[in-house]
PDBML (XML) file of the C-alpha atoms, coordinates in Angstrom:
<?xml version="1.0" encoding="UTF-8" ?>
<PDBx:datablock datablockName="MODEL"
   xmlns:PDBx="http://pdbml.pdb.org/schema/pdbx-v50.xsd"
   xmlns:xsi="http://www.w3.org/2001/XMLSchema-instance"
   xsi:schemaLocation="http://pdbml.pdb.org/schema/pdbx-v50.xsd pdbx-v50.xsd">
   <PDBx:atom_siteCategory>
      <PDBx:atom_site id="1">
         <PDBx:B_iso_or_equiv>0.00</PDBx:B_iso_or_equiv>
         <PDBx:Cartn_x>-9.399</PDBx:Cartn_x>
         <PDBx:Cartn_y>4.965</PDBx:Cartn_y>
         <PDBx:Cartn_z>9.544</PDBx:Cartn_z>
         <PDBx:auth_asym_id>A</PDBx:auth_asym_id>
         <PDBx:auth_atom_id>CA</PDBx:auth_atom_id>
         <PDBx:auth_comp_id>UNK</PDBx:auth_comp_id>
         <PDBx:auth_seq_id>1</PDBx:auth_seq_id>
         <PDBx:group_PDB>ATOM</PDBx:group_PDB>
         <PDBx:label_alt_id xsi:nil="true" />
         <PDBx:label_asym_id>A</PDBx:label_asym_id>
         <PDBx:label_atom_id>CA</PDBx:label_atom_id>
         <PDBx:label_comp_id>UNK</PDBx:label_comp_id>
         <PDBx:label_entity_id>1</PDBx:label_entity_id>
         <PDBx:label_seq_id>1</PDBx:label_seq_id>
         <PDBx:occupancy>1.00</PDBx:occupancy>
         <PDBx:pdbx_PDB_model_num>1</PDBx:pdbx_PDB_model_num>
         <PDBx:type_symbol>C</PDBx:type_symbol>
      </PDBx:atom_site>
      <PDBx:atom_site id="2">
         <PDBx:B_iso_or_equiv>0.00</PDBx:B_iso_or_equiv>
         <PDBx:Cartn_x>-10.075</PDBx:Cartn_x>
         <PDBx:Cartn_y>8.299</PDBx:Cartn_y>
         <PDBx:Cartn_z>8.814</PDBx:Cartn_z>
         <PDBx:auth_asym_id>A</PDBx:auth_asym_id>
         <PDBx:auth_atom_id>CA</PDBx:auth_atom_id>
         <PDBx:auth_comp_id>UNK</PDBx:auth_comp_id>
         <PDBx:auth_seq_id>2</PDBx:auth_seq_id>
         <PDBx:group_PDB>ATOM</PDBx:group_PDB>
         <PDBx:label_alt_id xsi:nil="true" />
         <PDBx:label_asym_id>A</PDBx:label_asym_id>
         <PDBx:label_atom_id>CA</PDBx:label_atom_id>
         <PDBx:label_comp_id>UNK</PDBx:label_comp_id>
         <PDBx:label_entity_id>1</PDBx:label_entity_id>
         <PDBx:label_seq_id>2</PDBx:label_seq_id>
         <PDBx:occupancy>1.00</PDBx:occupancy>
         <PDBx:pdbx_PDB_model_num>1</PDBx:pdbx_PDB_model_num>
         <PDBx:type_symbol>C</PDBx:type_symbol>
      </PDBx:atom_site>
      <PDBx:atom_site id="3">
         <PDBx:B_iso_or_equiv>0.00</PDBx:B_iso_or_equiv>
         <PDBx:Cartn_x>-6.649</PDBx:Cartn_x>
         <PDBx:Cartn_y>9.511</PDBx:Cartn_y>
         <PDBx:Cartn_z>9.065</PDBx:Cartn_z>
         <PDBx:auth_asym_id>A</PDBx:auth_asym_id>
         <PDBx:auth_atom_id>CA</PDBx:auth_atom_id>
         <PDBx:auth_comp_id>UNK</PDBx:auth_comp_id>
         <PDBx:auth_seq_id>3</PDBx:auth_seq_id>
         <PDBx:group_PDB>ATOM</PDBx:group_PDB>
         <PDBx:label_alt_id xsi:nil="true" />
         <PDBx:label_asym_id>A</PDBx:label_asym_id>
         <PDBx:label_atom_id>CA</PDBx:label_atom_id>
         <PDBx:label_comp_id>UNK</PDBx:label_comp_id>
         <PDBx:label_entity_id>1</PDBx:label_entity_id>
         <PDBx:label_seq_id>3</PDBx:label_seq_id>
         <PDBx:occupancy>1.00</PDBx:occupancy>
         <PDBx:pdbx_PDB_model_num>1</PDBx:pdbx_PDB_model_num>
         <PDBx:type_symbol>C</PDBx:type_symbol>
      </PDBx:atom_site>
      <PDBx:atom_site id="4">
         <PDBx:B_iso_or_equiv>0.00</PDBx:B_iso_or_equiv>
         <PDBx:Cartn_x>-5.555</PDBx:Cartn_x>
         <PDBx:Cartn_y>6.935</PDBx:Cartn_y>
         <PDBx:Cartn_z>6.832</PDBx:Cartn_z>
         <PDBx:auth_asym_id>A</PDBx:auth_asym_id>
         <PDBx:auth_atom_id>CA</PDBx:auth_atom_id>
         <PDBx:auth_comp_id>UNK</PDBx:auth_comp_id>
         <PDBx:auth_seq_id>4</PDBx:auth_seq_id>
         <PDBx:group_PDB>ATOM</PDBx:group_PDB>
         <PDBx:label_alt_id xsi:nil="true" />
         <PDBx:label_asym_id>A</PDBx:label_asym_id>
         <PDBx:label_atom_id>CA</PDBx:label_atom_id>
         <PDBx:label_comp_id>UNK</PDBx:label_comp_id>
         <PDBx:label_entity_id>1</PDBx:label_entity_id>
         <PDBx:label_seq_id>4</PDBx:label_seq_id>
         <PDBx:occupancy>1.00</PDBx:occupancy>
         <PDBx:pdbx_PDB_model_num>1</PDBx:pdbx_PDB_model_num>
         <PDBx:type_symbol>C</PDBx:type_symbol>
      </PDBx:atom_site>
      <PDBx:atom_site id="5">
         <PDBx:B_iso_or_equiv>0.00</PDBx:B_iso_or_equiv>
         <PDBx:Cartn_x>-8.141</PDBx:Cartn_x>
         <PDBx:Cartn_y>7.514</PDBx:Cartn_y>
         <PDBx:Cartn_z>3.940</PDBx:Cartn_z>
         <PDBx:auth_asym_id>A</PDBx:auth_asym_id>
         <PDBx:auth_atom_id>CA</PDBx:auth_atom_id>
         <PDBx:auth_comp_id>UNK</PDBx:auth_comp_id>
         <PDBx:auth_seq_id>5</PDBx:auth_seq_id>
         <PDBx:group_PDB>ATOM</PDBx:group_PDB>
         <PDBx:label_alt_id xsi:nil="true" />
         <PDBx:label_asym_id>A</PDBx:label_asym_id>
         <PDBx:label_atom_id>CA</PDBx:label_atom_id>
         <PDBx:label_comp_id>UNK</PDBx:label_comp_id>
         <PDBx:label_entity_id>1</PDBx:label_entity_id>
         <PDBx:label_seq_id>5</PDBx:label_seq_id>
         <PDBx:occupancy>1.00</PDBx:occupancy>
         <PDBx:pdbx_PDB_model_num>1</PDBx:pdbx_PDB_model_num>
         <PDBx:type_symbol>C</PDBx:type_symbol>
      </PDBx:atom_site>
      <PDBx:atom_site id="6">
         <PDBx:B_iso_or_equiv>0.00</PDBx:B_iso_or_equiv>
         <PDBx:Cartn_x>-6.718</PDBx:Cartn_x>
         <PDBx:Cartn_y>11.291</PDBx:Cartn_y>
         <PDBx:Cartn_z>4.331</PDBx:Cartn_z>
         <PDBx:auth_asym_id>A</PDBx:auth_asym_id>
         <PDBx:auth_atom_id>CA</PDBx:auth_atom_id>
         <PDBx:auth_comp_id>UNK</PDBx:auth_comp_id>
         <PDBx:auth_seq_id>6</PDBx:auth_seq_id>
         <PDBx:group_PDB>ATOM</PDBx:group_PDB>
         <PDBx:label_alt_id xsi:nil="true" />
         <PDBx:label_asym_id>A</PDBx:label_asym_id>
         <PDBx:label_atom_id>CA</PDBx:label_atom_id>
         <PDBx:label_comp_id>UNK</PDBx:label_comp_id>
         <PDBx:label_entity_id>1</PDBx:label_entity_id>
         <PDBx:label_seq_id>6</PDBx:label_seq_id>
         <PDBx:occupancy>1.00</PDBx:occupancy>
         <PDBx:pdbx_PDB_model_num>1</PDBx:pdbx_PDB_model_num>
         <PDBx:type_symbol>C</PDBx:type_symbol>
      </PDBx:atom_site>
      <PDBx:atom_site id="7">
         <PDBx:B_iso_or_equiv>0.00</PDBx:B_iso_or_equiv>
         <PDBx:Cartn_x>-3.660</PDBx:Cartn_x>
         <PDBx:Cartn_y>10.505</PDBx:Cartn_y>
         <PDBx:Cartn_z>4.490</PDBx:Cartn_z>
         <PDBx:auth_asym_id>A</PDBx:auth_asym_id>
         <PDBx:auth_atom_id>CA</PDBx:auth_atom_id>
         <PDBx:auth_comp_id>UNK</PDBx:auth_comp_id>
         <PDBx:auth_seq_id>7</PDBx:auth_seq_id>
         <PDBx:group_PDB>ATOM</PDBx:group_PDB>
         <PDBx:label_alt_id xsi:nil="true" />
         <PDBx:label_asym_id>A</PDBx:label_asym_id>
         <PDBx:label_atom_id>CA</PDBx:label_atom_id>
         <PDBx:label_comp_id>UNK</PDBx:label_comp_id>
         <PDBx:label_entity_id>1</PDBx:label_entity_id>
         <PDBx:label_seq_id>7</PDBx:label_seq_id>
         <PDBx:occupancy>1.00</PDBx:occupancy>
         <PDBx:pdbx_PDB_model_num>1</PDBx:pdbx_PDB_model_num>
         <PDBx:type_symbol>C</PDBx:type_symbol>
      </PDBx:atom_site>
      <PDBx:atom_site id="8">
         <PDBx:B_iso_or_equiv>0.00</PDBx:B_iso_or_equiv>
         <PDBx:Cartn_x>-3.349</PDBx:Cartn_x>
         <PDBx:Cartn_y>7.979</PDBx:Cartn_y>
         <PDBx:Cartn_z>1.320</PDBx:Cartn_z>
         <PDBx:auth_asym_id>A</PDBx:auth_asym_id>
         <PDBx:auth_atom_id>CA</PDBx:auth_atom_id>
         <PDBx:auth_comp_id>UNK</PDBx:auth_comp_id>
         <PDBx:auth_seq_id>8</PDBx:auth_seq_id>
         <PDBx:group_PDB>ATOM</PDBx:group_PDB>
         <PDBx:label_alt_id xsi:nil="true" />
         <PDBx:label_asym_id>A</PDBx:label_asym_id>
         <PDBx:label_atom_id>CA</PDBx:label_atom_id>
         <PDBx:label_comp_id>UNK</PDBx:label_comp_id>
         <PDBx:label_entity_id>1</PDBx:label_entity_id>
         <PDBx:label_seq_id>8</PDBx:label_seq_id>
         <PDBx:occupancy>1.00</PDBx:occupancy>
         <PDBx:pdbx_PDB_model_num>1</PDBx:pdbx_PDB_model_num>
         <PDBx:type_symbol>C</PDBx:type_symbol>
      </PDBx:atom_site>
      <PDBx:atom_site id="9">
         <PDBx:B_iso_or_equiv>0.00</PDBx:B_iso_or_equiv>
         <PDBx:Cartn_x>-5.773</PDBx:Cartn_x>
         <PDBx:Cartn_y>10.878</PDBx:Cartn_y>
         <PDBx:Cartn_z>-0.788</PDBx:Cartn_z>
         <PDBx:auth_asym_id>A</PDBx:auth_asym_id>
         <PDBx:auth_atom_id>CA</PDBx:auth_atom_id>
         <PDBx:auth_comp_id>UNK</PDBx:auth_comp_id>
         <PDBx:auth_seq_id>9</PDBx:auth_seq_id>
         <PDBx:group_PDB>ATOM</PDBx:group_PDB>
         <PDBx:label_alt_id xsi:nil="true" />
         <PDBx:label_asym_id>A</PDBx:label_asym_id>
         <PDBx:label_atom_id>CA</PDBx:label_atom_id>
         <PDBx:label_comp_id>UNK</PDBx:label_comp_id>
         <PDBx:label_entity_id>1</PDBx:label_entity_id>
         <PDBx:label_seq_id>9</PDBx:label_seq_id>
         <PDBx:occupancy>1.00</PDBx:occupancy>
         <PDBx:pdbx_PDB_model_num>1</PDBx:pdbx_PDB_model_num>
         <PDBx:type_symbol>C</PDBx:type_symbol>
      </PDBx:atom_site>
      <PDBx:atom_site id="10">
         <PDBx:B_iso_or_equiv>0.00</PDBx:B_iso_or_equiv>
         <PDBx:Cartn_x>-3.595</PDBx:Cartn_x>
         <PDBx:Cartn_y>13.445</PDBx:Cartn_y>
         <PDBx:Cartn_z>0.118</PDBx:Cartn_z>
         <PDBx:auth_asym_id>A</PDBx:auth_asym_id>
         <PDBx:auth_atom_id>CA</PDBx:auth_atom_id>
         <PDBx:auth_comp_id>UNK</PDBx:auth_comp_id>
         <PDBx:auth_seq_id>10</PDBx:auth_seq_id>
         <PDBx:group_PDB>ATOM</PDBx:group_PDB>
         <PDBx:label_alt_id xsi:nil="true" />
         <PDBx:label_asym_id>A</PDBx:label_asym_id>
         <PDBx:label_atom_id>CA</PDBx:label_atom_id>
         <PDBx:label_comp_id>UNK</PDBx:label_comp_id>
         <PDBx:label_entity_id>1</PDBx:label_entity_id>
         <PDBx:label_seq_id>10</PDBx:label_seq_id>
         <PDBx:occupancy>1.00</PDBx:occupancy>
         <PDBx:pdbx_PDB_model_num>1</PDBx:pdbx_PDB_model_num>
         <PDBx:type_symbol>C</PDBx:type_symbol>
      </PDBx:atom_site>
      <PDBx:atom_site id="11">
         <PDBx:B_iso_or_equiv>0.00</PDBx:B_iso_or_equiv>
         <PDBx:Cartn_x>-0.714</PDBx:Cartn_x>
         <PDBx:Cartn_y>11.296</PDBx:Cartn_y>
         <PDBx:Cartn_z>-0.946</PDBx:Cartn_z>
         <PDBx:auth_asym_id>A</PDBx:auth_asym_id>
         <PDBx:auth_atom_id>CA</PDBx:auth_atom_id>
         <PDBx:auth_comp_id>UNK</PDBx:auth_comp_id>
         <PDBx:auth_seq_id>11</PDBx:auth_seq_id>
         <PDBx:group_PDB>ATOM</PDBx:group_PDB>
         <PDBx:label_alt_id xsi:nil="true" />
         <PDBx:label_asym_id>A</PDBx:label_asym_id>
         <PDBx:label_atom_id>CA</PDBx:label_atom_id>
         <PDBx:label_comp_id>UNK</PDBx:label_comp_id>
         <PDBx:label_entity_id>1</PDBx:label_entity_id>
         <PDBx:label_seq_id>11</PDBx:label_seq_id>
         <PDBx:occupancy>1.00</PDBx:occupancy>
         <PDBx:pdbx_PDB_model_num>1</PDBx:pdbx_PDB_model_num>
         <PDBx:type_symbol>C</PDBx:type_symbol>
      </PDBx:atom_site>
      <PDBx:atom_site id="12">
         <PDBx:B_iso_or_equiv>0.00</PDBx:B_iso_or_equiv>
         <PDBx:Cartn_x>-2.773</PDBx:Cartn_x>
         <PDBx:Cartn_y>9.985</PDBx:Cartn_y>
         <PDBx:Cartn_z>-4.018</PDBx:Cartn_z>
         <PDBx:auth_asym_id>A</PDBx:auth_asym_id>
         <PDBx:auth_atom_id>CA</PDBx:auth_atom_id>
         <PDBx:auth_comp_id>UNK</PDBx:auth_comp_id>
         <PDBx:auth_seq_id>12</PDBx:auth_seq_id>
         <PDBx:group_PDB>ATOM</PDBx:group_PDB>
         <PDBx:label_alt_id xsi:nil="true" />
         <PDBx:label_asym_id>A</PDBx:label_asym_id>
         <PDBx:label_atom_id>CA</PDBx:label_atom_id>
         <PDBx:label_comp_id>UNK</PDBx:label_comp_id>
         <PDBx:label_entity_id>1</PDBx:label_entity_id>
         <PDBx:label_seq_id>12</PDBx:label_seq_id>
         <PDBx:occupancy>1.00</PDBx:occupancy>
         <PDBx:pdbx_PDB_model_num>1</PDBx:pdbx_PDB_model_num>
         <PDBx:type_symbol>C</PDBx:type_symbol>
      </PDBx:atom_site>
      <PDBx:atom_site id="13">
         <PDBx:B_iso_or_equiv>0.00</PDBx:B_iso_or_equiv>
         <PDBx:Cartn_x>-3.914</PDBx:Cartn_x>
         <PDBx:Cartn_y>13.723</PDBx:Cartn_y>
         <PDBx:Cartn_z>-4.861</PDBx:Cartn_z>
         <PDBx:auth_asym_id>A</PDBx:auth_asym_id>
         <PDBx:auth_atom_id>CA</PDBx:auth_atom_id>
         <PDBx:auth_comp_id>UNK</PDBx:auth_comp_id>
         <PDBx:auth_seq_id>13</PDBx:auth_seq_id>
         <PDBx:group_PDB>ATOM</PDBx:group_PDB>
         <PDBx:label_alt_id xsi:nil="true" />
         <PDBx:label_asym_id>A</PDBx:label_asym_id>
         <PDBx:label_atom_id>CA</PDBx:label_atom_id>
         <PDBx:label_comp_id>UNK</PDBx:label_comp_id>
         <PDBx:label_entity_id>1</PDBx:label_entity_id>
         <PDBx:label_seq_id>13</PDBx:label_seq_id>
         <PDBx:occupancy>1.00</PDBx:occupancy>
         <PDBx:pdbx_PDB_model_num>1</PDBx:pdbx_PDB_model_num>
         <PDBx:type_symbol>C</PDBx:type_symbol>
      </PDBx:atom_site>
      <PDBx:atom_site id="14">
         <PDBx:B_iso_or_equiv>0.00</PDBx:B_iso_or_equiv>
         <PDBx:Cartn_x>-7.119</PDBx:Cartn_x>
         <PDBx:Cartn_y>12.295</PDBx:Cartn_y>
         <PDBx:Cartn_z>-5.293</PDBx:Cartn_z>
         <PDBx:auth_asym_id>A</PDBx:auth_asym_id>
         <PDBx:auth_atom_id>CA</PDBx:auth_atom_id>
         <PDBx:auth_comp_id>UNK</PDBx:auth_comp_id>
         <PDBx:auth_seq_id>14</PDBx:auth_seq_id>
         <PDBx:group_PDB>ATOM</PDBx:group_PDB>
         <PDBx:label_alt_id xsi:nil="true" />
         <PDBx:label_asym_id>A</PDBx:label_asym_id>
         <PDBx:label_atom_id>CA</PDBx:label_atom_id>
         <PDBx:label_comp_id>UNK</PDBx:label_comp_id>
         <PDBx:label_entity_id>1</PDBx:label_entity_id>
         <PDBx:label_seq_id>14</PDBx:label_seq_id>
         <PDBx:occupancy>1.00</PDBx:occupancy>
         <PDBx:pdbx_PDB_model_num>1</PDBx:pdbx_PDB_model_num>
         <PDBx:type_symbol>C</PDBx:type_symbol>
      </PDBx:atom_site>
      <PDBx:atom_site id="15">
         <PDBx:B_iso_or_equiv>0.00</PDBx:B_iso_or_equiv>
         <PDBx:Cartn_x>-11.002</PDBx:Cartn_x>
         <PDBx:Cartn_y>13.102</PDBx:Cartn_y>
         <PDBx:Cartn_z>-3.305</PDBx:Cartn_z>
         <PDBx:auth_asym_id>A</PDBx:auth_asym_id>
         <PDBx:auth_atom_id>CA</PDBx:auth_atom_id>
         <PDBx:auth_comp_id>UNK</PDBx:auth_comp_id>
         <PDBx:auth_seq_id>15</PDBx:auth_seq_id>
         <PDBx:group_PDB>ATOM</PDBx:group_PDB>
         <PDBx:label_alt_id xsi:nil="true" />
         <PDBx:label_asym_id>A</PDBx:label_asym_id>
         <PDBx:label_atom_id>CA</PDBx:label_atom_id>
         <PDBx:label_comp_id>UNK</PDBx:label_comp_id>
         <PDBx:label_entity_id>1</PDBx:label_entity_id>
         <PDBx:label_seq_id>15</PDBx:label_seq_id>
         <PDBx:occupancy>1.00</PDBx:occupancy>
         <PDBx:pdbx_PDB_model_num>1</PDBx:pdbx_PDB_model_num>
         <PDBx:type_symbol>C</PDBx:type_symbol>
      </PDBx:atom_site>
      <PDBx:atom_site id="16">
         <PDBx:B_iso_or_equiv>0.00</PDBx:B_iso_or_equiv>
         <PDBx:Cartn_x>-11.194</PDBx:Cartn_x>
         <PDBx:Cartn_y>11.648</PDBx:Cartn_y>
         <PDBx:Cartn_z>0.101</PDBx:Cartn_z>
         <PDBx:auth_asym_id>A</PDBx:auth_asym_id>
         <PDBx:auth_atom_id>CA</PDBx:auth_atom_id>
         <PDBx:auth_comp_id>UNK</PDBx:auth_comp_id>
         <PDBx:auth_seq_id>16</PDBx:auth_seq_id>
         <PDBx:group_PDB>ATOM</PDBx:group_PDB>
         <PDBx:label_alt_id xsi:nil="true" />
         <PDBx:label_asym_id>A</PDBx:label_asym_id>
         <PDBx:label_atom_id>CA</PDBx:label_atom_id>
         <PDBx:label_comp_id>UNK</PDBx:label_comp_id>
         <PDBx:label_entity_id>1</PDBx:label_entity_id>
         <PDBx:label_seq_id>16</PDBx:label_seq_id>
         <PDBx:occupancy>1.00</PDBx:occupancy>
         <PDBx:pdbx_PDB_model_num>1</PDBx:pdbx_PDB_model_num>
         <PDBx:type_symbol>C</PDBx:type_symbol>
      </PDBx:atom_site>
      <PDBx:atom_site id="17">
         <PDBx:B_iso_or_equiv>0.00</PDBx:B_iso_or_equiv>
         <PDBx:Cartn_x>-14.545</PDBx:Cartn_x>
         <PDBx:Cartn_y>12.933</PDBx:Cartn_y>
         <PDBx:Cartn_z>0.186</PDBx:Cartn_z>
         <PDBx:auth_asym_id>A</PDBx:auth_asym_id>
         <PDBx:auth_atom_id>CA</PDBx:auth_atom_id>
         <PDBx:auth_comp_id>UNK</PDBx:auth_comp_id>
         <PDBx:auth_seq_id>17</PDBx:auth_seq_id>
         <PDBx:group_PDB>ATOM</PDBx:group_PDB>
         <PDBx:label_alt_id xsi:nil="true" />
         <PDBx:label_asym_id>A</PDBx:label_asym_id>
         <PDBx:label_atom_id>CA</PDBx:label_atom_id>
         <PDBx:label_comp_id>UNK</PDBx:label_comp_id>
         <PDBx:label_entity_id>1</PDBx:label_entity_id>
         <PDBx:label_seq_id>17</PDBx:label_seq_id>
         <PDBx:occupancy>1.00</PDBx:occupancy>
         <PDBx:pdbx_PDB_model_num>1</PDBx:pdbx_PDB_model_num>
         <PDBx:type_symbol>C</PDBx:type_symbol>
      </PDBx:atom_site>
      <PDBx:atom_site id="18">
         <PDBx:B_iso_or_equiv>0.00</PDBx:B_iso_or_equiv>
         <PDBx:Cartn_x>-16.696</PDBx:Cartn_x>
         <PDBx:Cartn_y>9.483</PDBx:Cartn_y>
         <PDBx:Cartn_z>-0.443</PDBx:Cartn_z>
         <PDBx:auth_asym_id>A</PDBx:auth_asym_id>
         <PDBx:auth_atom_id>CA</PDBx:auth_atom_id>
         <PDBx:auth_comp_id>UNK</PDBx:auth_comp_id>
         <PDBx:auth_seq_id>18</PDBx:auth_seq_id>
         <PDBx:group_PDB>ATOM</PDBx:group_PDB>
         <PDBx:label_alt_id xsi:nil="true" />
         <PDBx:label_asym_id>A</PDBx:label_asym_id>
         <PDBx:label_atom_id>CA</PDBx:label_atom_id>
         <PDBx:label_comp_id>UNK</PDBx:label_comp_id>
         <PDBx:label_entity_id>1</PDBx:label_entity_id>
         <PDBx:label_seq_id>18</PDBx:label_seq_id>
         <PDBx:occupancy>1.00</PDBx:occupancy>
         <PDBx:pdbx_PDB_model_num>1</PDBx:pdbx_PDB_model_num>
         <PDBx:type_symbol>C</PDBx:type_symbol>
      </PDBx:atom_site>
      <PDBx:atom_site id="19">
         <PDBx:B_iso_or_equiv>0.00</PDBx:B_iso_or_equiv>
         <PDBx:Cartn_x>-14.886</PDBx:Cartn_x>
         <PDBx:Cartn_y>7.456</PDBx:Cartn_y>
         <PDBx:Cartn_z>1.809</PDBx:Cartn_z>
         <PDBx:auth_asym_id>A</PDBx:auth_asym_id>
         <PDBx:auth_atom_id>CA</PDBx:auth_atom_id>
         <PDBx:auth_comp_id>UNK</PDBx:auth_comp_id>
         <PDBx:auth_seq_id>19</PDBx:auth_seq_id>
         <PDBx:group_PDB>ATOM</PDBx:group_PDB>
         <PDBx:label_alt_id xsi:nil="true" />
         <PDBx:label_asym_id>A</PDBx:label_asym_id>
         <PDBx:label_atom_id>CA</PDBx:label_atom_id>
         <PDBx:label_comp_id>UNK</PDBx:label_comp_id>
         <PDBx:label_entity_id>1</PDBx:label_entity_id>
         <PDBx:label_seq_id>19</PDBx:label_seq_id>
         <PDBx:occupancy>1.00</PDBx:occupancy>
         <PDBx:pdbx_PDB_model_num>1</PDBx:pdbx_PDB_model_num>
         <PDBx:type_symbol>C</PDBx:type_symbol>
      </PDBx:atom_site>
      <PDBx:atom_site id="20">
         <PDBx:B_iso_or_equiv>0.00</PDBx:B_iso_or_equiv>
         <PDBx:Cartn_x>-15.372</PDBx:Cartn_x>
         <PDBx:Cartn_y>9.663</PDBx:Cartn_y>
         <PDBx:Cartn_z>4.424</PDBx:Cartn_z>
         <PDBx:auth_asym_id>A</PDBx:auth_asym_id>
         <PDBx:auth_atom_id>CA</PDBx:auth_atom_id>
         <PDBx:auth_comp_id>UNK</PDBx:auth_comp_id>
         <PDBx:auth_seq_id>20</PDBx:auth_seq_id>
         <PDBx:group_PDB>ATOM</PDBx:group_PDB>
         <PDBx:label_alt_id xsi:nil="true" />
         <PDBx:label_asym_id>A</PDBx:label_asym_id>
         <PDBx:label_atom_id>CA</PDBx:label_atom_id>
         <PDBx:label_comp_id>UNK</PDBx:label_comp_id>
         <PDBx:label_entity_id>1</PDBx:label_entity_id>
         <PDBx:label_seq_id>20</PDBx:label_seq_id>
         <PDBx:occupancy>1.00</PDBx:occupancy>
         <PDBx:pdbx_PDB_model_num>1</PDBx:pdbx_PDB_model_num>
         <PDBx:type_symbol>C</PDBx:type_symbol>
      </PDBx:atom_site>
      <PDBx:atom_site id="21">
         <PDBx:B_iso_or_equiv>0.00</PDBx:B_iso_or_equiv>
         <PDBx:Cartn_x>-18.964</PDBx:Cartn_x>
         <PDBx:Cartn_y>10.181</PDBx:Cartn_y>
         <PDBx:Cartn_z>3.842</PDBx:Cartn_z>
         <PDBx:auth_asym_id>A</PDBx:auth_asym_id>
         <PDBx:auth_atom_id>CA</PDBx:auth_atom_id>
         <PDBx:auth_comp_id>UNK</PDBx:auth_comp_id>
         <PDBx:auth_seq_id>21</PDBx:auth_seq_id>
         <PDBx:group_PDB>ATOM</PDBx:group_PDB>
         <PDBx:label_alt_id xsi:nil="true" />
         <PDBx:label_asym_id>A</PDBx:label_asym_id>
         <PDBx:label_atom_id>CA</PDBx:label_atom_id>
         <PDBx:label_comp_id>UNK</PDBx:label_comp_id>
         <PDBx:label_entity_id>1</PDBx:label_entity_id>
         <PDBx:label_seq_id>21</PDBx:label_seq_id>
         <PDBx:occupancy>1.00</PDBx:occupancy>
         <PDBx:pdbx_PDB_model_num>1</PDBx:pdbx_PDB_model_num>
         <PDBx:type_symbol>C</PDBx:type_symbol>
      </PDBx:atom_site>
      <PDBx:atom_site id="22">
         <PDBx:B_iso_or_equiv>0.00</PDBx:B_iso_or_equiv>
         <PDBx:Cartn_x>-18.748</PDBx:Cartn_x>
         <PDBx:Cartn_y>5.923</PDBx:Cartn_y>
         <PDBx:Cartn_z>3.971</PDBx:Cartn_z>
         <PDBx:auth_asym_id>A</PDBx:auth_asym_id>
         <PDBx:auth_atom_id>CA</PDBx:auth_atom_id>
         <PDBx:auth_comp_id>UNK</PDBx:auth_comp_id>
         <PDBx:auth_seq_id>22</PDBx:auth_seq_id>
         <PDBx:group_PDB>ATOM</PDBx:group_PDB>
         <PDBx:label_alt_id xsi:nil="true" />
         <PDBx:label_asym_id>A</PDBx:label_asym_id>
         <PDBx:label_atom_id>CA</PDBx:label_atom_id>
         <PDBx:label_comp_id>UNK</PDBx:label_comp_id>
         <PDBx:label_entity_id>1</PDBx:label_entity_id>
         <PDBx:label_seq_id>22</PDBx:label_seq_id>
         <PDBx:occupancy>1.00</PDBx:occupancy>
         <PDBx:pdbx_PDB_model_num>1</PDBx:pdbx_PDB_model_num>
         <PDBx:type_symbol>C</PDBx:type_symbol>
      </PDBx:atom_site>
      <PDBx:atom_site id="23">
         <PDBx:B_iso_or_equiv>0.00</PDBx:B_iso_or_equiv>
         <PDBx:Cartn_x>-16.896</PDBx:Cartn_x>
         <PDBx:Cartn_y>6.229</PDBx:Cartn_y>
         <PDBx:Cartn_z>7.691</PDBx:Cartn_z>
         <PDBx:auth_asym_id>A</PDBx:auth_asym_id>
         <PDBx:auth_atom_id>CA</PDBx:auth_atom_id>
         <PDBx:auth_comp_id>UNK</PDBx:auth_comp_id>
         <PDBx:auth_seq_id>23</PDBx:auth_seq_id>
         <PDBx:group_PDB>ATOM</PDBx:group_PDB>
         <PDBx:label_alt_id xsi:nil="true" />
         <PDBx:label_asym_id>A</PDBx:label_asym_id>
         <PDBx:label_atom_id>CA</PDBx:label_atom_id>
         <PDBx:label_comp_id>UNK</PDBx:label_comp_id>
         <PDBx:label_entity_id>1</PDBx:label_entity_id>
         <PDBx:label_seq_id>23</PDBx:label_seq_id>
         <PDBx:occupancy>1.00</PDBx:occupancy>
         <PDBx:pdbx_PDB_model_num>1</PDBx:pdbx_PDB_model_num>
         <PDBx:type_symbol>C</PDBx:type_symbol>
      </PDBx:atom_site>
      <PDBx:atom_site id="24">
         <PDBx:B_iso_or_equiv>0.00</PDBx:B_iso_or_equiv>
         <PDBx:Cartn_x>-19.309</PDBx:Cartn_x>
         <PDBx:Cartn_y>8.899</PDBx:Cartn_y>
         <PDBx:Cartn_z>8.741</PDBx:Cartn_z>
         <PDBx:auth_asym_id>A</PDBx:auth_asym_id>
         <PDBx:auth_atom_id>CA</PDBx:auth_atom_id>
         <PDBx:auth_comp_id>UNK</PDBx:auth_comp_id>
         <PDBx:auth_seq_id>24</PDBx:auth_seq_id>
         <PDBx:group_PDB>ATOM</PDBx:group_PDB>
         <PDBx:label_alt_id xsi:nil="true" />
         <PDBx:label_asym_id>A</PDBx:label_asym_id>
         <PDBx:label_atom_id>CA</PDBx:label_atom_id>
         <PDBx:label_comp_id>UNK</PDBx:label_comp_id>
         <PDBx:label_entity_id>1</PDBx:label_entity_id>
         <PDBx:label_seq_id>24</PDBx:label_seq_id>
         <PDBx:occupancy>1.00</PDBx:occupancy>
         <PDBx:pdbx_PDB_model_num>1</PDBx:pdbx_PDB_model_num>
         <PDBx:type_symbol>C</PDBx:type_symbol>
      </PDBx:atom_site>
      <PDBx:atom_site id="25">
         <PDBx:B_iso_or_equiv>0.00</PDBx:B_iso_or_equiv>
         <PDBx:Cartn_x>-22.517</PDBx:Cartn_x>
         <PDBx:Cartn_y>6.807</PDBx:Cartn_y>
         <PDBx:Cartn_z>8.067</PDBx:Cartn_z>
         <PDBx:auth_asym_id>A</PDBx:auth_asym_id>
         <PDBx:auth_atom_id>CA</PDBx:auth_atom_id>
         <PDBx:auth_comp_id>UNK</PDBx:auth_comp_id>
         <PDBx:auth_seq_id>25</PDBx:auth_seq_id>
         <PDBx:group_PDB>ATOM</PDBx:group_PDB>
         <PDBx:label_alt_id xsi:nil="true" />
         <PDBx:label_asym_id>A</PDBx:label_asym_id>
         <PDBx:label_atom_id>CA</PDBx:label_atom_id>
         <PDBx:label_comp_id>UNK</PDBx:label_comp_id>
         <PDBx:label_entity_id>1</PDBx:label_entity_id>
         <PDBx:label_seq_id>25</PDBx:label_seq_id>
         <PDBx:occupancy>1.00</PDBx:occupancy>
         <PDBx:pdbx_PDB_model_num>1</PDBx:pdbx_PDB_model_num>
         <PDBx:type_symbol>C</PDBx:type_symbol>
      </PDBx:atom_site>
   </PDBx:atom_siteCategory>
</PDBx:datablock>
């Protein structure tokens, strides 16, 4: 899952960075 969310933010030039935190917890 986290590859995805990077993935589709890098795609999506946007800032993986709160979905990650999300996975993390």
């Amino acid at each position: 899952t986290r590859r995805w969310i990077e993935g589709a933010c890098d795609a999506l030039a946007v800032d993986a960075t709160p979905a990650l935190n999300d996975i993390d917890r």
